[in-house]
Protein backbone atom coordinates (compact mmCIF):
# COMPACT_ATOMS: atom_id res chain seq x y z
CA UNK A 1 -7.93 -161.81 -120.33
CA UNK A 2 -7.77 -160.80 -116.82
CA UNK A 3 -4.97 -162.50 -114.76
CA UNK A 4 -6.13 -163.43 -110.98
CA UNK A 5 -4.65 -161.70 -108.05
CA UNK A 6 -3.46 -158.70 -110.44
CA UNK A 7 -5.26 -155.63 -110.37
CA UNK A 8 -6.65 -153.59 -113.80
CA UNK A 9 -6.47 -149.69 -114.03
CA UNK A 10 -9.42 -148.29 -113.81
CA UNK A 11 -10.39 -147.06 -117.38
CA UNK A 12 -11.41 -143.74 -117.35
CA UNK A 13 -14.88 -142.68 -118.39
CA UNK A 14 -16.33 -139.32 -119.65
CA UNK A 15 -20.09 -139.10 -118.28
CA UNK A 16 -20.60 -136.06 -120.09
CA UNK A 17 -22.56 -132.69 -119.30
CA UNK A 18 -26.03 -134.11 -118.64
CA UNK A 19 -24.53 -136.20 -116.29
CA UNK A 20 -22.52 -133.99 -114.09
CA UNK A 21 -25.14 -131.65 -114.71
CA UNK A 22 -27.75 -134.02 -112.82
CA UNK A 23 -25.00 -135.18 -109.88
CA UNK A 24 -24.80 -131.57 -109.13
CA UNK A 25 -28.60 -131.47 -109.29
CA UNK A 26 -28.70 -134.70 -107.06
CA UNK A 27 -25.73 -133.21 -104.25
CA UNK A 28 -27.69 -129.99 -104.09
CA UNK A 29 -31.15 -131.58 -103.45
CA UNK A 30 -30.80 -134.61 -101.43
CA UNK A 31 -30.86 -133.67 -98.18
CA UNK A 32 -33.93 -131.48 -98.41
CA UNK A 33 -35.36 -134.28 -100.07
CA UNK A 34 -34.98 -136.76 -97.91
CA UNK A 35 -35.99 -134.57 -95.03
CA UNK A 36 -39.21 -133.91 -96.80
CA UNK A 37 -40.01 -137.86 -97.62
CA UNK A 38 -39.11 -138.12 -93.40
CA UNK A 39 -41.76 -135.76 -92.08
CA UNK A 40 -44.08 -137.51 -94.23
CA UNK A 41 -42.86 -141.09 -93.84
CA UNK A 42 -41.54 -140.65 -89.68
CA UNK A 43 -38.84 -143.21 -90.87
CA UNK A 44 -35.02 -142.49 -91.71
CA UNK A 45 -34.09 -145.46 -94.02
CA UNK A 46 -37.68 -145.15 -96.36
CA UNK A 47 -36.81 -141.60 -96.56
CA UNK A 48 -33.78 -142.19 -98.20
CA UNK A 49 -34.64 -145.33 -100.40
CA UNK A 50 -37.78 -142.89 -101.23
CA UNK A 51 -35.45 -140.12 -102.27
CA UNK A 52 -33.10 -142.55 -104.08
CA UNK A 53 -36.45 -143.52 -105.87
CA UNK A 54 -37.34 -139.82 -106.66
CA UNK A 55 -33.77 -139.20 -107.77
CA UNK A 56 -34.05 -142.16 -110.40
CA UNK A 57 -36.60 -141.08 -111.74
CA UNK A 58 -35.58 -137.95 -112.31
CA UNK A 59 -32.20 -139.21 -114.03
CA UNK A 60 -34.20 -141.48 -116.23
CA UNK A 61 -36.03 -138.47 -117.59
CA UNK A 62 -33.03 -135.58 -116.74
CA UNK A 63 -33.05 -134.67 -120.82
CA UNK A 64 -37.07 -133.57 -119.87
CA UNK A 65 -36.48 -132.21 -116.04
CA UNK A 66 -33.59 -130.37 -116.65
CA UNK A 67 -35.33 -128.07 -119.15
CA UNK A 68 -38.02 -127.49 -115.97
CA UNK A 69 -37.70 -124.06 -114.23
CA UNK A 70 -37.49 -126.04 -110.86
CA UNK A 71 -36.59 -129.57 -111.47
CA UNK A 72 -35.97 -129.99 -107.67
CA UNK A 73 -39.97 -128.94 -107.65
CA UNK A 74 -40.30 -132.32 -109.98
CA UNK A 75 -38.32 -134.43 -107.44
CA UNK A 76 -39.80 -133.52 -103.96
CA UNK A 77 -43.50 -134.07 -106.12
CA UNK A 78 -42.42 -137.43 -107.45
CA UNK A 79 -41.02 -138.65 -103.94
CA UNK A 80 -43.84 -136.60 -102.36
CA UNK A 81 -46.17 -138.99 -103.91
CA UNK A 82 -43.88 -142.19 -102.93
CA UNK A 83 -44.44 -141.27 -99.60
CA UNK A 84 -47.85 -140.68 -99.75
CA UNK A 85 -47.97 -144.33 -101.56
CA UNK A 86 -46.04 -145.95 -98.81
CA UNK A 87 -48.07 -144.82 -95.65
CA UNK A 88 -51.19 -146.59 -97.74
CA UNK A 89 -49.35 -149.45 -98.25
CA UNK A 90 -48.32 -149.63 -94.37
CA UNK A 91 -52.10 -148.36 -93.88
CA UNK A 92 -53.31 -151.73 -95.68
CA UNK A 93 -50.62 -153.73 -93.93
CA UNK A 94 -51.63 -152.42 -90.17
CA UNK A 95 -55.05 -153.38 -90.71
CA UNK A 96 -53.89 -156.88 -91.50
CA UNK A 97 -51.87 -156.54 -88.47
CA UNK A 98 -54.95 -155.65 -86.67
CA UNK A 99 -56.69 -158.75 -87.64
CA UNK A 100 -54.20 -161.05 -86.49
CA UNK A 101 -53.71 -158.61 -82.79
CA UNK A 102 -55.95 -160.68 -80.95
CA UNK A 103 -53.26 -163.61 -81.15
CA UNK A 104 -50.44 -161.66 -80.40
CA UNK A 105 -49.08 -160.66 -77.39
CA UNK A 106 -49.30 -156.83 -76.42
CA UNK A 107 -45.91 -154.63 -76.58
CA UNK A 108 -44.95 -151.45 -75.59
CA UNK A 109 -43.47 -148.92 -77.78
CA UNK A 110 -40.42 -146.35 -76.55
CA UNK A 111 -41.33 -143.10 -76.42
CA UNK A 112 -40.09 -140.90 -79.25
CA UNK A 113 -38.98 -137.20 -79.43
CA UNK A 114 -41.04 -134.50 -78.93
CA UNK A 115 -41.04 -133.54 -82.35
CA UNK A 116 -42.18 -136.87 -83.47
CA UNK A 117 -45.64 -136.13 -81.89
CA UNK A 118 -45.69 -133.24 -84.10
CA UNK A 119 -44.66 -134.96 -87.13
CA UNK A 120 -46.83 -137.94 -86.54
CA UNK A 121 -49.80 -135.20 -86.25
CA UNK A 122 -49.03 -133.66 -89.67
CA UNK A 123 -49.26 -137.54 -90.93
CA UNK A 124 -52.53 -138.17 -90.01
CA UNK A 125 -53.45 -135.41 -92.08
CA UNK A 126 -55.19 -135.45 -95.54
CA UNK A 127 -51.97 -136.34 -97.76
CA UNK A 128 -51.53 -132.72 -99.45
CA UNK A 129 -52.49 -130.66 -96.26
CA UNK A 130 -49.48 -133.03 -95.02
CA UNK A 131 -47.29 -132.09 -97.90
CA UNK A 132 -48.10 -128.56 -98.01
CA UNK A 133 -47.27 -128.16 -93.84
CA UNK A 134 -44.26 -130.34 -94.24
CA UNK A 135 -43.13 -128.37 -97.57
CA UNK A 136 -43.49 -125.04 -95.62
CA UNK A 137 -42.14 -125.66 -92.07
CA UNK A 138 -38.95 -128.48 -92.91
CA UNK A 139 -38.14 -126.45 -96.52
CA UNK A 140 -39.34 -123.13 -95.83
CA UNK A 141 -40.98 -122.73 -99.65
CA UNK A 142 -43.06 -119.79 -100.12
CA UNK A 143 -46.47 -120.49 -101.54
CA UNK A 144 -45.32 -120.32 -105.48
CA UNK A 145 -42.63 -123.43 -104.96
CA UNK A 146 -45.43 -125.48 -103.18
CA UNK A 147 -47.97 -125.07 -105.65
CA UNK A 148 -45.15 -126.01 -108.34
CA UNK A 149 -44.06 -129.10 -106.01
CA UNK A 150 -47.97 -130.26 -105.75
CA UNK A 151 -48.86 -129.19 -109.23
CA UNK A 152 -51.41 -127.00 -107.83
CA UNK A 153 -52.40 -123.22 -107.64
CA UNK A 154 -51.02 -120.82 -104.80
CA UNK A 155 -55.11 -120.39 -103.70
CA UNK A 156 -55.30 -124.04 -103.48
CA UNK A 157 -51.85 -124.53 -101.44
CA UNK A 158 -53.04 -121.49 -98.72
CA UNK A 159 -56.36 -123.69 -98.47
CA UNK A 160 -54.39 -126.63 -97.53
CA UNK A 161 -52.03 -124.49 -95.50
CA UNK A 162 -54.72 -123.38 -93.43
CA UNK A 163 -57.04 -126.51 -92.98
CA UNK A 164 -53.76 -128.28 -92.08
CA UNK A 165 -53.18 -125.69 -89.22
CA UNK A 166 -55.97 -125.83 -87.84
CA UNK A 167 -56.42 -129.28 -87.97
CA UNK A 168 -53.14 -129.08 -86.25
CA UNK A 169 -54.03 -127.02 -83.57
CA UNK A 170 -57.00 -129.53 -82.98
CA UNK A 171 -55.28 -132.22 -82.49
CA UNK A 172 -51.96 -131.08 -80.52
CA UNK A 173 -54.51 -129.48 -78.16
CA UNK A 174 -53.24 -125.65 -79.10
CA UNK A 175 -55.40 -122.77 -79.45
CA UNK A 176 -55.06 -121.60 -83.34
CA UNK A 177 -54.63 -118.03 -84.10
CA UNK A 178 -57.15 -115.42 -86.47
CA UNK A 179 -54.34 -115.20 -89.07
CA UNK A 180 -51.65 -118.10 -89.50
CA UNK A 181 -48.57 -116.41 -90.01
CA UNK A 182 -45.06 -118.34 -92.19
């Protein structure tokens, strides 16, 4: 029984190697995680509850994805597709929003950063051309950790590499070159 006003010790607990195994795991991925699910997404705060997501999932199944050569490959595809889920879902919402514009009043919205523009270009994208480009340019993964993330071939990720350039170049007005280079 547990008197009021009169603190407990803290009992100590043993999580064990798969545990600290996976928050090692989890410290050393995050951030690149959560920077991946943000040039998808374009919002801080789903980027991290995506990530969180990706993370749980991952921990639910660590036995399984710590026996992967790159489990962090496993996370980025899982939250990858989260993100790719959650633009639909805001995709389904904002033409419900539409619907309803003509009885709203108009508003303004404050100009971002420049590299927003850029970002918001590589999300209008097809979703793995969008993956691939943000996989490449915010985590700098050659071709091989790509294709693992996307659970595709290296062929398939240079085709979506490229289409996603030039589509790029299209619409941020830029004149694309012969032979994209990293």
């Amino acid at each position: 029984m547990e008197v009021v006003g009169h603190a407990r010790e803290p009992e100590s607990v043993d999580l064990g190697a798969p545990a600290v195994a996976f928050a090692a795991f989890y410290q050393r991925e995050y951030r690149n995680v959560v920077a991946l699910v943000y040039a998808l997404t374009g919002r801080a705060a789903v980027a991290e509850e995506l990530a969180q997501d990706a993370f749980l999932v991952a921990y639910r199944s660590w036995a399984r994805v710590s026996a992967y050569e790159v489990p962090g490959a496993f996370v980025r595809r899982v939250a990858s597709n989260m993100a790719v889920s959650v633009t639909r879902r805001w995709a389904a919402e904002a033409r419900a929003l539409a619907r309803l514009a003509a009885r709203s009043p108009k508003w303004s919205t404050p100009l971002e950063p420049t590299d927003a523009d850029f970002w918001r270009a590589v999300r209008s994208l097809p979703r793995r051309q969008a993956q691939a480009l943000a996989l490449r340019y915010l985590e700098d993964l050659p071709d091989e950790e790509i294709a693992q993330v996307l659970g595709c071939s290296e062929a398939t990720v240079r085709v979506h590499l490229h289409n996603g350039r030039t589509a790029l170049a299209g619409k941020l007005r830029i004149e694309p070159n012969r032979r994209w280079s990293r």
